[in-house]
Each structure stands twice: as C-alpha cells, then as structure tokens.
Protein backbone atom coordinates (compact mmCIF):
# COMPACT_ATOMS: atom_id res chain seq x y z
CA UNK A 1 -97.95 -55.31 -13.29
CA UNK A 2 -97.30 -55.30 -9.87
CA UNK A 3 -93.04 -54.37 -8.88
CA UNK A 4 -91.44 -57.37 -6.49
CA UNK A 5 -90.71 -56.20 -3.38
CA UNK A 6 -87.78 -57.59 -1.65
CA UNK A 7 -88.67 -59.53 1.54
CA UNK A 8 -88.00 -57.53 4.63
CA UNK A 9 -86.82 -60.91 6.74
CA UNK A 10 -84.31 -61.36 4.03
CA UNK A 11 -82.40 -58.37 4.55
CA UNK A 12 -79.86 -57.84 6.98
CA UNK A 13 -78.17 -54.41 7.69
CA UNK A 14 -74.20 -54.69 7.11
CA UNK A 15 -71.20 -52.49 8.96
CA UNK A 16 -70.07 -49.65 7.17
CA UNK A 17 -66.89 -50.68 5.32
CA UNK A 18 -63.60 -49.22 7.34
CA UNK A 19 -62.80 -47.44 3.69
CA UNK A 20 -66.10 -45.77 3.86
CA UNK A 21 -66.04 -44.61 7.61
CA UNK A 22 -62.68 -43.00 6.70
CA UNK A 23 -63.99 -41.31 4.08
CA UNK A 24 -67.34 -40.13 6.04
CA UNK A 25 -64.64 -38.85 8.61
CA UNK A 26 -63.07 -36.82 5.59
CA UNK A 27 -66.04 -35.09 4.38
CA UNK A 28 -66.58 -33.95 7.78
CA UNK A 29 -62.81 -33.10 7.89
CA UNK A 30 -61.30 -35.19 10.46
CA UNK A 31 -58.79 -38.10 9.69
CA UNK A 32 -57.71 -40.82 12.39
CA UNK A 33 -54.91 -38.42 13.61
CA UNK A 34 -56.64 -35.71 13.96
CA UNK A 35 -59.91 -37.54 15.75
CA UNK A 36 -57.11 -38.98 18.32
CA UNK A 37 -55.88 -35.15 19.02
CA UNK A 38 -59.56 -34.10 19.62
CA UNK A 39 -59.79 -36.67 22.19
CA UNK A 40 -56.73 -36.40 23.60
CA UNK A 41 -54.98 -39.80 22.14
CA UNK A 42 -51.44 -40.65 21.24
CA UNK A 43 -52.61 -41.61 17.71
CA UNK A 44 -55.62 -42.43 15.73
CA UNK A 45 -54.89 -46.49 15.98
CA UNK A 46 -57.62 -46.42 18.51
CA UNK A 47 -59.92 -45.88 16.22
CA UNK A 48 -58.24 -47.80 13.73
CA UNK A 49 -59.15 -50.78 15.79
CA UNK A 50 -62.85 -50.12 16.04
CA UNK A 51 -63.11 -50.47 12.36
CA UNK A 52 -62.82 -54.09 12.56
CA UNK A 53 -63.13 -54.87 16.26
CA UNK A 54 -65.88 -54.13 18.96
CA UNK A 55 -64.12 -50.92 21.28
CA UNK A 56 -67.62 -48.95 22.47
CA UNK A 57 -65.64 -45.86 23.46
CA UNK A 58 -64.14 -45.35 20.39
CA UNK A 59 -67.65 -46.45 18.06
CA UNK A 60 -69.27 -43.46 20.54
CA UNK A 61 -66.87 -41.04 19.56
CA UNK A 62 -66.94 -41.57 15.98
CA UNK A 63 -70.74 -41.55 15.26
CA UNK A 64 -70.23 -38.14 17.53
CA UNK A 65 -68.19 -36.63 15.23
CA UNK A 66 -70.11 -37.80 12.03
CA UNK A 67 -73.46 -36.81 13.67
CA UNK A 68 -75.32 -40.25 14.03
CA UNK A 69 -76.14 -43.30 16.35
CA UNK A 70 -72.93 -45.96 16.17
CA UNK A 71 -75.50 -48.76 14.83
CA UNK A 72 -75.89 -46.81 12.00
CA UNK A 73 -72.15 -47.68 10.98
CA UNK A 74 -72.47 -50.67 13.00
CA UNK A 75 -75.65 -52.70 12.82
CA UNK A 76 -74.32 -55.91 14.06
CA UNK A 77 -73.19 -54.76 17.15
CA UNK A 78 -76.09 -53.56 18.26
CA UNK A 79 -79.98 -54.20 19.13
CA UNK A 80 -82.47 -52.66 17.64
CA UNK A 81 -83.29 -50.40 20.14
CA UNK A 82 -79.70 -48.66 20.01
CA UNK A 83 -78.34 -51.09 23.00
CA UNK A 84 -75.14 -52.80 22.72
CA UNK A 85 -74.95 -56.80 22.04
CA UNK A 86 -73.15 -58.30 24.11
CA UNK A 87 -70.09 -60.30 23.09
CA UNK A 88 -67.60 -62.59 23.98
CA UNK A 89 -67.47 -64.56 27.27
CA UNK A 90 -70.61 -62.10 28.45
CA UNK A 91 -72.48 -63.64 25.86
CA UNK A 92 -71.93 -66.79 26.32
CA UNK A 93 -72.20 -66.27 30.38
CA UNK A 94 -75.54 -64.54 29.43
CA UNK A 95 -76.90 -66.98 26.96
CA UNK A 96 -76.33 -70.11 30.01
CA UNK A 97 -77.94 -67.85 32.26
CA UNK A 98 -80.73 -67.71 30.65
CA UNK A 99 -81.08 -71.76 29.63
CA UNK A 100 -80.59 -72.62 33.64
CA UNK A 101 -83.48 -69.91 34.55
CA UNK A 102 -85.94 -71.41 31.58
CA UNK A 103 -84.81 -74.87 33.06
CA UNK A 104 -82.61 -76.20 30.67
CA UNK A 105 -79.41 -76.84 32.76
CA UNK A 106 -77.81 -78.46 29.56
CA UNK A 107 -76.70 -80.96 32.01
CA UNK A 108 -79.09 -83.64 31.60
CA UNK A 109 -78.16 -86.29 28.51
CA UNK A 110 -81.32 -86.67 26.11
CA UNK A 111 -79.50 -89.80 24.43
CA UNK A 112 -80.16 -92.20 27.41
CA UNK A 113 -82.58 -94.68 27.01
CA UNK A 114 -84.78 -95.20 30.06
C-alpha cells in the first residue's frame, strides 16, 4: 500500500520559537548577555527583541553565532532566495508601486454604472 505523502503547498515553514533559539544559543554556549558583550552591547535586550520583532542586525548576528542562514530561524521574514521581505510602510509603498506600474492606479471606482 502506497504511504500518503503530505502535500508540499500545504506546508508552511514556521519561526523558531524564542524558547528554542535561546536554547540553540546555549548549546553553543552563549546566552543573551553574553551575545550583547561579543558585540559590544549594553545588554542582550537587543536580541531579546528580534525574537518576536523584525531587527535584521540582530537576526544576522544570531544565525552567525549558531552557524546558519537567519531564514532558517526565521522563514517568514524572508524570500526564498535568502532576501529579506520587506515590511511595514515599505511594503505597502512597494506593493502600490507595483499596481500603478501594471496599471491599476486603484483610483478608478469599478461600482459605477456607465
């Protein structure tokens, strides 16, 4: 009998959990504190933040340290090919750029009769 295999559109990489980046930062013994000292920080809250908020910098620095590419921890942040998604007002901005270039201005009202 043939095994079901699960449909590959259907699956959808999800972020690392902050409690299991911590702990991949443990085996490789480094905490928050002592990641911030390496690079020079104040404190580890830095990278605190990036556990649950987009901060680049900080993503870069702790895939460096645990020896892979940031989408690994964090596939929904980026594309693919290992370029970052842009967020926020950029994508938003980016996302009406592109409408007004493939000539949907948005402008026009499709609920008008003629």
């Amino acid at each position: 009998m043939k095994e079901k295999k699960p449909k590959k559109a259907g699956l959808v990489a999800q972020d690392w959990h902050p409690a299991d980046i911590v702990a991949a930062l443990h085996k490789a013994g480094y905490t928050l504190e002592k990641l911030g000292e390496k690079y020079n920080l104040k404190s580890g809250q830095t990278f605190s933040k990036a556990m649950r908020y987009s901060f680049p910098s900080a993503e870069q620095r702790i895939a460096e340290v645990l020896g892979i590419h940031p989408k690994t921890i964090w596939p929904s942040r980026y594309n693919l090919d290992g370029s970052r998604k842009l967020q926020g007002f950029r994508a938003i901005e980016s996302t009406r750029r592109s409408r007004r270039v493939n000539g949907n201005s948005g402008a026009e009202n499709h609920h008008e009769a003629a």
